[in-house]
C-alpha atoms as a PDB file:
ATOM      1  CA  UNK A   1       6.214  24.150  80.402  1.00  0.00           C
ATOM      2  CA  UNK A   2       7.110  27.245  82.287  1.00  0.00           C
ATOM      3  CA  UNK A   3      10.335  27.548  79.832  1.00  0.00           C
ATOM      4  CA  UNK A   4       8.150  27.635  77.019  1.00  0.00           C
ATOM      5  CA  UNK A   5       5.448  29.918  78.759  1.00  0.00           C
ATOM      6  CA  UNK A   6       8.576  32.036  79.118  1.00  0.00           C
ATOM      7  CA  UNK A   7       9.897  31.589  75.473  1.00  0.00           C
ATOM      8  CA  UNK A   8       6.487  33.591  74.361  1.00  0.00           C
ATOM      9  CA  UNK A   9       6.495  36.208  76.131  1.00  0.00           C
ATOM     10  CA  UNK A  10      10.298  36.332  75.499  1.00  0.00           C
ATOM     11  CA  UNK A  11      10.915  35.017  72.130  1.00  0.00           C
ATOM     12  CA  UNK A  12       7.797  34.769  70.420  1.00  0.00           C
ATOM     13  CA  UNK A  13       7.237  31.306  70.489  1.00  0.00           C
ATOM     14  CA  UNK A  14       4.030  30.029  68.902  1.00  0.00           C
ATOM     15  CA  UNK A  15       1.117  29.166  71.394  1.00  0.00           C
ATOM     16  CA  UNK A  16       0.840  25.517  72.436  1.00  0.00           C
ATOM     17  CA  UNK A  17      -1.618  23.229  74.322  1.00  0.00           C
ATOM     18  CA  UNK A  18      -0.012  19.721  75.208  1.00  0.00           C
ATOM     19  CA  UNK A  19      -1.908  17.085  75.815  1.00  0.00           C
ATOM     20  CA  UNK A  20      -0.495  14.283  78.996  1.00  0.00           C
ATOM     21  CA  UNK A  21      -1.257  11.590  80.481  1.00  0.00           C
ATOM     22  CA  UNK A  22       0.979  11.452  83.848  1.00  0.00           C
ATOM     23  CA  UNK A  23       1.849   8.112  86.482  1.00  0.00           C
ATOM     24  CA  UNK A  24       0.084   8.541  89.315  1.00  0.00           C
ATOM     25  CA  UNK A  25       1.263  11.574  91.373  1.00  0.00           C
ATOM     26  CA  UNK A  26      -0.114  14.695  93.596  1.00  0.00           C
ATOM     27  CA  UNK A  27       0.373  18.018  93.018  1.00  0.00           C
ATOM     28  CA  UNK A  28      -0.376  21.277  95.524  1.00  0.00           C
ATOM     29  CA  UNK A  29      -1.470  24.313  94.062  1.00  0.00           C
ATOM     30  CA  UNK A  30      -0.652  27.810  96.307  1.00  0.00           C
ATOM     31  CA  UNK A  31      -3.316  27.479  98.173  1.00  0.00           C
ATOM     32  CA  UNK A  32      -2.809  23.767  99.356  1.00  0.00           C
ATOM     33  CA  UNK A  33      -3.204  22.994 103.053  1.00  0.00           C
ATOM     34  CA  UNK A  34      -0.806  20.050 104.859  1.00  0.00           C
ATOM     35  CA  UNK A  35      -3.998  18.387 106.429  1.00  0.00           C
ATOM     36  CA  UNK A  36      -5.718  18.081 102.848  1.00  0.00           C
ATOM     37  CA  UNK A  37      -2.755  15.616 101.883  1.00  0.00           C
ATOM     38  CA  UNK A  38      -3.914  12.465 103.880  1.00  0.00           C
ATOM     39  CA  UNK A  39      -1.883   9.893 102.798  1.00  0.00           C
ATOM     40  CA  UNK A  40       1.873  11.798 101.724  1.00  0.00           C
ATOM     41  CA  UNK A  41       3.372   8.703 100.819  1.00  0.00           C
ATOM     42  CA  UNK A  42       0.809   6.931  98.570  1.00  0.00           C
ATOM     43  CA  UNK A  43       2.310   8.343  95.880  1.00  0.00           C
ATOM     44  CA  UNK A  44       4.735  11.483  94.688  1.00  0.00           C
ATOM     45  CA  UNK A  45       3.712  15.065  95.526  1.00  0.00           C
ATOM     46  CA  UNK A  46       4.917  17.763  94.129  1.00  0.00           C
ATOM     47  CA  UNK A  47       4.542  22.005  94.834  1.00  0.00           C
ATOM     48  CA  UNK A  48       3.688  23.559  91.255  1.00  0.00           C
ATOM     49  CA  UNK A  49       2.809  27.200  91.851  1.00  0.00           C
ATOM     50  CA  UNK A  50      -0.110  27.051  89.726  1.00  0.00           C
ATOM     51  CA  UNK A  51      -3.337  28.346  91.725  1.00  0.00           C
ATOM     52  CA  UNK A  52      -5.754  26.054  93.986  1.00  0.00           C
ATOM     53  CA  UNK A  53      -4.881  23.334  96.671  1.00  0.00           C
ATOM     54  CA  UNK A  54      -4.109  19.421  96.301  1.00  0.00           C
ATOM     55  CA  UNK A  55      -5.248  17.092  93.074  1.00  0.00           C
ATOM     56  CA  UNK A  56      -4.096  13.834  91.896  1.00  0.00           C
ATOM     57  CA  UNK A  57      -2.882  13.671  88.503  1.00  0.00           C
ATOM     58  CA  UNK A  58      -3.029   9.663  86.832  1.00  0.00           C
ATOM     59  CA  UNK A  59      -3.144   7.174  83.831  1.00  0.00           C
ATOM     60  CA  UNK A  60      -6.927   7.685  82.294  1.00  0.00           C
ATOM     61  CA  UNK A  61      -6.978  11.340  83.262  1.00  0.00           C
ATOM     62  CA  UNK A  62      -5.932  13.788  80.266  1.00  0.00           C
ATOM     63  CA  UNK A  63      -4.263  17.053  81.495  1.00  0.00           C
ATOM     64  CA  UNK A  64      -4.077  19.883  79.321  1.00  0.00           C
ATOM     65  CA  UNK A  65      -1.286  22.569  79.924  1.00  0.00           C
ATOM     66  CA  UNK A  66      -2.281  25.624  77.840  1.00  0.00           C
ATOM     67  CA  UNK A  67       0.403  27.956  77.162  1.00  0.00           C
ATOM     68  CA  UNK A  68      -1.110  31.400  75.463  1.00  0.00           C
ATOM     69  CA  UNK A  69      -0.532  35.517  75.232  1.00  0.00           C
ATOM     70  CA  UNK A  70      -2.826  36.707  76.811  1.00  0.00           C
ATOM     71  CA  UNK A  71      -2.096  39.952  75.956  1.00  0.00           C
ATOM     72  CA  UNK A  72      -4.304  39.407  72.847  1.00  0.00           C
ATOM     73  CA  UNK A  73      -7.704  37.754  72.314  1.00  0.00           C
ATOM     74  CA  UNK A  74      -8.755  34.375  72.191  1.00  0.00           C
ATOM     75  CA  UNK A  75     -12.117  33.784  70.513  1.00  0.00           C
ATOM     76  CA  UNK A  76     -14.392  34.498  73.081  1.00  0.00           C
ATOM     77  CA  UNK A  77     -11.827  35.433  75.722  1.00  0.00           C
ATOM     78  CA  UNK A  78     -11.055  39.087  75.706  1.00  0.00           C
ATOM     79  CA  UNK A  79      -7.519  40.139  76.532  1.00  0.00           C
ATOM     80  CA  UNK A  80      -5.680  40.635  79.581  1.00  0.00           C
ATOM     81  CA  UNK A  81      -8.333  39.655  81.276  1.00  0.00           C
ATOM     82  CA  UNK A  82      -7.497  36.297  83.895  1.00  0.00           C
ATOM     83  CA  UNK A  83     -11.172  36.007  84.970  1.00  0.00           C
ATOM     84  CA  UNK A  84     -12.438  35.351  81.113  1.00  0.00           C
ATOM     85  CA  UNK A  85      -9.402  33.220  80.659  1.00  0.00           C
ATOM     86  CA  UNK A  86     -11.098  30.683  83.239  1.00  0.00           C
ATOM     87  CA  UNK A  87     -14.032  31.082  82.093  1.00  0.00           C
ATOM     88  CA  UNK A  88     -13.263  30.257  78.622  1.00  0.00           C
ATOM     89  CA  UNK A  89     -11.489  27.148  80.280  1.00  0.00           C
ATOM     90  CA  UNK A  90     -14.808  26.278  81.936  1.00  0.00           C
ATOM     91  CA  UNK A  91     -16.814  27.169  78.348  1.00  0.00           C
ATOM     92  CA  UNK A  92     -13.950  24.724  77.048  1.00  0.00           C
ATOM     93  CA  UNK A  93     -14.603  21.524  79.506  1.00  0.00           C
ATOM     94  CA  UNK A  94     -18.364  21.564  79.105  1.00  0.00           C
ATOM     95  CA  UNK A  95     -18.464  22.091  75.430  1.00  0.00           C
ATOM     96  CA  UNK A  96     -15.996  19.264  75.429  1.00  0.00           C
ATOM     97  CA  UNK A  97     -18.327  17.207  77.906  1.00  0.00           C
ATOM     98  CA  UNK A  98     -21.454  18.136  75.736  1.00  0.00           C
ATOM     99  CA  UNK A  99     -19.763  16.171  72.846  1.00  0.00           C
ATOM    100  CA  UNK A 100     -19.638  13.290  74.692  1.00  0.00           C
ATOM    101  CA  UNK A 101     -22.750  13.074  76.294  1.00  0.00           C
ATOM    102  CA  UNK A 102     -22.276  14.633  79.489  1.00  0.00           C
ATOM    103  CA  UNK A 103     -23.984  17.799  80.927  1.00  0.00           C
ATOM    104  CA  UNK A 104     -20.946  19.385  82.793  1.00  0.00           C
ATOM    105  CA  UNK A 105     -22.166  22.910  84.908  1.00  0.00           C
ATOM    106  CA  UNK A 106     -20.262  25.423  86.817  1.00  0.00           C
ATOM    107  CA  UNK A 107     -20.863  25.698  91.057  1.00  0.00           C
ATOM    108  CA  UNK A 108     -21.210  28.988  92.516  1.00  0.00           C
ATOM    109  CA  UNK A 109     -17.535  28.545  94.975  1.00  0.00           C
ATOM    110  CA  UNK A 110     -16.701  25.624  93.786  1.00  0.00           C
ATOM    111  CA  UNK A 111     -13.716  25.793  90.992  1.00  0.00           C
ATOM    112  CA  UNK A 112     -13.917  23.153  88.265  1.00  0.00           C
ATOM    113  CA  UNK A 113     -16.469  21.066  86.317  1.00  0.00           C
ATOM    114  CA  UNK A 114     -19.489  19.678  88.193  1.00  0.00           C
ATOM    115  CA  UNK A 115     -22.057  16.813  87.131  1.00  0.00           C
ATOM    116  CA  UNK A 116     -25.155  14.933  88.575  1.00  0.00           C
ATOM    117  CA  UNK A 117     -24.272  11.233  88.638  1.00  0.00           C
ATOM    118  CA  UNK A 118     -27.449   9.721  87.273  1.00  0.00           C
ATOM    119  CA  UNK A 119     -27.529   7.048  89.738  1.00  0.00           C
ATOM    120  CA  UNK A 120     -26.830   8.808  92.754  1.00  0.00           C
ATOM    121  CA  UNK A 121     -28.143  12.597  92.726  1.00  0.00           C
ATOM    122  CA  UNK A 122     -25.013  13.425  93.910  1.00  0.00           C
ATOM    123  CA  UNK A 123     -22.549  16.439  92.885  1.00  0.00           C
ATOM    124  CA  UNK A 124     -19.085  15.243  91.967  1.00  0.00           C
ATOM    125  CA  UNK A 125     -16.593  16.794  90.072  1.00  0.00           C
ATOM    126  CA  UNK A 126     -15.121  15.607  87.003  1.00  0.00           C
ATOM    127  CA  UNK A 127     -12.837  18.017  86.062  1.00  0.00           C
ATOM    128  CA  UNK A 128     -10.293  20.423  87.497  1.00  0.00           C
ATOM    129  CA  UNK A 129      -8.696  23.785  86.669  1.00  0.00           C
ATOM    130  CA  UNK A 130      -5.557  25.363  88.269  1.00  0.00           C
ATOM    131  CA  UNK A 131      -3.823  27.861  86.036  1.00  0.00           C
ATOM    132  CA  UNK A 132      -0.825  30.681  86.548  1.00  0.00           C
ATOM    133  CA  UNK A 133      -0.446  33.582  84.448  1.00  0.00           C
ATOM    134  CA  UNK A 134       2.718  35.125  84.223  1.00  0.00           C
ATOM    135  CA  UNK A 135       3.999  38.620  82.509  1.00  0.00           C
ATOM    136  CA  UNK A 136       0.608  37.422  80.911  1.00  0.00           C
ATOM    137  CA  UNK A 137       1.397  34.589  79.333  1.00  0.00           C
ATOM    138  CA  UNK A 138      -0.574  31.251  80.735  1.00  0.00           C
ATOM    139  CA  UNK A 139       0.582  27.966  82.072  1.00  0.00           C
ATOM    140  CA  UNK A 140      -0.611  25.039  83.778  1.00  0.00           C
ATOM    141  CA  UNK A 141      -4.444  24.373  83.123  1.00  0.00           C
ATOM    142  CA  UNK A 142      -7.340  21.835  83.348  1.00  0.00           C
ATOM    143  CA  UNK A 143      -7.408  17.827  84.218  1.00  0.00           C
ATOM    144  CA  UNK A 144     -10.195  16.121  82.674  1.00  0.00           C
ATOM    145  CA  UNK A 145     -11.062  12.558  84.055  1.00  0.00           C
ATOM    146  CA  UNK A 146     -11.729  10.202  81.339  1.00  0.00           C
ATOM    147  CA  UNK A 147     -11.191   6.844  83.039  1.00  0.00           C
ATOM    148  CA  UNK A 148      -8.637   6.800  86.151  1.00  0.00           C
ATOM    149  CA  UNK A 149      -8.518   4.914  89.570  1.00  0.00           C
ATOM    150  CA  UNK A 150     -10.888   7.156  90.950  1.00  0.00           C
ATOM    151  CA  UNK A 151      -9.648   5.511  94.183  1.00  0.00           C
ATOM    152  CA  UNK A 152      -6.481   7.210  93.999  1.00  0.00           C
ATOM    153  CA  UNK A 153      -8.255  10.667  94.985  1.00  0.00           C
ATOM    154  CA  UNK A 154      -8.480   9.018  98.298  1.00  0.00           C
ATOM    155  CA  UNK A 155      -4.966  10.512  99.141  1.00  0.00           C
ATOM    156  CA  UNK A 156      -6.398  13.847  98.902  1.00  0.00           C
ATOM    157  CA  UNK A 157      -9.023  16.484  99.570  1.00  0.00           C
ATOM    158  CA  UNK A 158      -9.796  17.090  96.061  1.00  0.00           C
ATOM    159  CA  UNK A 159      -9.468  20.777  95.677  1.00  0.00           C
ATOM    160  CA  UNK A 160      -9.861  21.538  99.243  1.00  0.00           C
ATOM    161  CA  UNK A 161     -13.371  20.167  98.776  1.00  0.00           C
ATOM    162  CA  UNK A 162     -14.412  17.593 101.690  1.00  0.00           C
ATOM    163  CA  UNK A 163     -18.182  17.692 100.719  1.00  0.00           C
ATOM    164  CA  UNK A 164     -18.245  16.577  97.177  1.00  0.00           C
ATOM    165  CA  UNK A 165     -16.506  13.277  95.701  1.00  0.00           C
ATOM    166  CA  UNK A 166     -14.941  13.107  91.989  1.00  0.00           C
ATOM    167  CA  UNK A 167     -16.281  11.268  89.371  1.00  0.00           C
ATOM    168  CA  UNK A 168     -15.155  10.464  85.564  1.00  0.00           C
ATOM    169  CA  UNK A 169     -16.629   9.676  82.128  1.00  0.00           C
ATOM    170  CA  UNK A 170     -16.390   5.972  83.101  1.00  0.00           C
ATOM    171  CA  UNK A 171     -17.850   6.513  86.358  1.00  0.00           C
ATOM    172  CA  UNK A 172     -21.105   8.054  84.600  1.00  0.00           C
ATOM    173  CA  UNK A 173     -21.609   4.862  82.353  1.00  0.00           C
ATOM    174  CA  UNK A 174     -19.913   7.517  79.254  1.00  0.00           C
ATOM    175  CA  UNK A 175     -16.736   5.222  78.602  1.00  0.00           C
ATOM    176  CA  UNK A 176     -14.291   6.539  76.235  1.00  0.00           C
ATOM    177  CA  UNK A 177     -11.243   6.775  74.852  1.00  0.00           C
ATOM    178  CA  UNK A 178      -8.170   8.870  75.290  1.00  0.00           C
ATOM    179  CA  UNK A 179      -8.366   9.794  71.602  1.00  0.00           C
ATOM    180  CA  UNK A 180     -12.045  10.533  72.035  1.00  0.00           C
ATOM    181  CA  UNK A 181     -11.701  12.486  75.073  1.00  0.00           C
ATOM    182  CA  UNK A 182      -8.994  14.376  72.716  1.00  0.00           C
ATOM    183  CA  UNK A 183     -10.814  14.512  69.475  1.00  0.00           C
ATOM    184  CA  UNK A 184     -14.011  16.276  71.790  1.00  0.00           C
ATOM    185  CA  UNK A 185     -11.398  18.757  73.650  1.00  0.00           C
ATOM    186  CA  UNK A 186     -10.064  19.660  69.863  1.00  0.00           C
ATOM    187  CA  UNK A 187     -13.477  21.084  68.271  1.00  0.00           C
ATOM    188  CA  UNK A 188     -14.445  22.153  71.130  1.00  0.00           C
ATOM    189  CA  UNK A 189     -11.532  24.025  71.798  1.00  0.00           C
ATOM    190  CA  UNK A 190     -11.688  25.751  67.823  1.00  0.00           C
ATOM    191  CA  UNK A 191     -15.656  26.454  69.628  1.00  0.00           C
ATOM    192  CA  UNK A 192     -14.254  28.581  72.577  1.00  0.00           C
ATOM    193  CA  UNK A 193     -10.570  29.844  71.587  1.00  0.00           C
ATOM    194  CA  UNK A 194     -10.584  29.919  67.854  1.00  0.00           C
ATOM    195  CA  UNK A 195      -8.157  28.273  65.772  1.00  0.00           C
ATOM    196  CA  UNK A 196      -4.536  28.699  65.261  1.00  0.00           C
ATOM    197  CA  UNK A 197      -3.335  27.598  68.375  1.00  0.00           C
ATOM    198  CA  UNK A 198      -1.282  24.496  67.873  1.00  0.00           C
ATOM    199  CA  UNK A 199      -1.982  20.976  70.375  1.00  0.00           C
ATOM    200  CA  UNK A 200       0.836  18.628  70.973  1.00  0.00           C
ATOM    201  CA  UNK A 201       0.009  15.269  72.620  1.00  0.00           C
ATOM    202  CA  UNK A 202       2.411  13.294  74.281  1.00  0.00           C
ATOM    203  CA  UNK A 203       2.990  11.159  77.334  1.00  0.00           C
ATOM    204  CA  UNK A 204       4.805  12.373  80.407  1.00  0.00           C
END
């Protein structure tokens, strides 16, 4: 990823978004505290330099690494500008969400994707965003949670956020697919970005 984040700015490689699906593993942003991993040996961590603090990457969870210039504009996302990059990533997630039946809303403070689980009242989030921009070109991105372990969070303060659990499309009594959860991040991406920007899916 970060060679071909590199090969745009560089070379002139064409834009890409690639679709994964990792094994279960954690990953600390820059802003990760030691006491927010609570179990280190549950599973493999690794130190990504993308922004935020700990997550949990798994099967049933689609990550999306998007790799653009941001040096030019995106649909609704006006150029070299990082803070209407995320945003466009948060547009992208709930428009996503909206096509499959779930209301996903932003939290004032709170980075990511919220919902109200129906049977509970209660805030969780079901989707995360850590990104990096460099020479303005983006990499790393957003982790949707279709249907994983939600157990496996456990390990973790989510996103440096004790007060608020995770949830998942499952979880909310929304079940779907991976190639659902796909085919709703595609249009809805064309809804937010524009077109032209090619996604590859693939399993890492």
């Amino acid at each position: 990823m970060r060679e071909h984040a590199m090969a745009i700015r560089e070379q002139g490689a064409g834009e890409r978004v690639w679709l994964v699906e990792h094994p279960p593993l954690y990953t600390a942003g820059t802003s990760a505290l030691a006491e927010e991993l609570i179990e280190p040996e549950r599973f493999p961590t690794y130190r990504t330099g993308r922004g935020g603090h700990w997550t949990y990457h798994g099967p049933g969870q689609r990550v999306a690494y998007v790799m653009l210039d941001l040096t030019r504009p995106h649909g609704r996302v006006r150029p070299r500008d990082v803070r209407a990059y995320v945003c466009g990533l948060e547009d992208w997630i709930i428009a996503a969400l909206a096509r499959l039946g779930v209301a996903g809303e932003r939290r004032a403070g709170r980075v990511g994707i919220w919902v109200v689980d129906p049977a509970t009242g209660a805030e969780k989030k079901i989707a995360a965003i850590g990104v990096r921009v460099s020479r303005w070109v983006s990499w790393h991105g957003i982790a949707l949670n279709v249907a994983p372990d939600l157990g496996h969070f456990g390990g973790i303060i989510p996103c440096g956020i004790a007060g608020h659990g995770v949830t998942s499309l499952a979880a909310l009594g929304r079940p779907a697919t991976m190639a659902a959860a796909d085919a709703a991040m595609r249009a809805a991406w064309d809804e937010v970005f524009g077109e032209g920007v090619s996604a590859a899916t693939c399993a890492a």
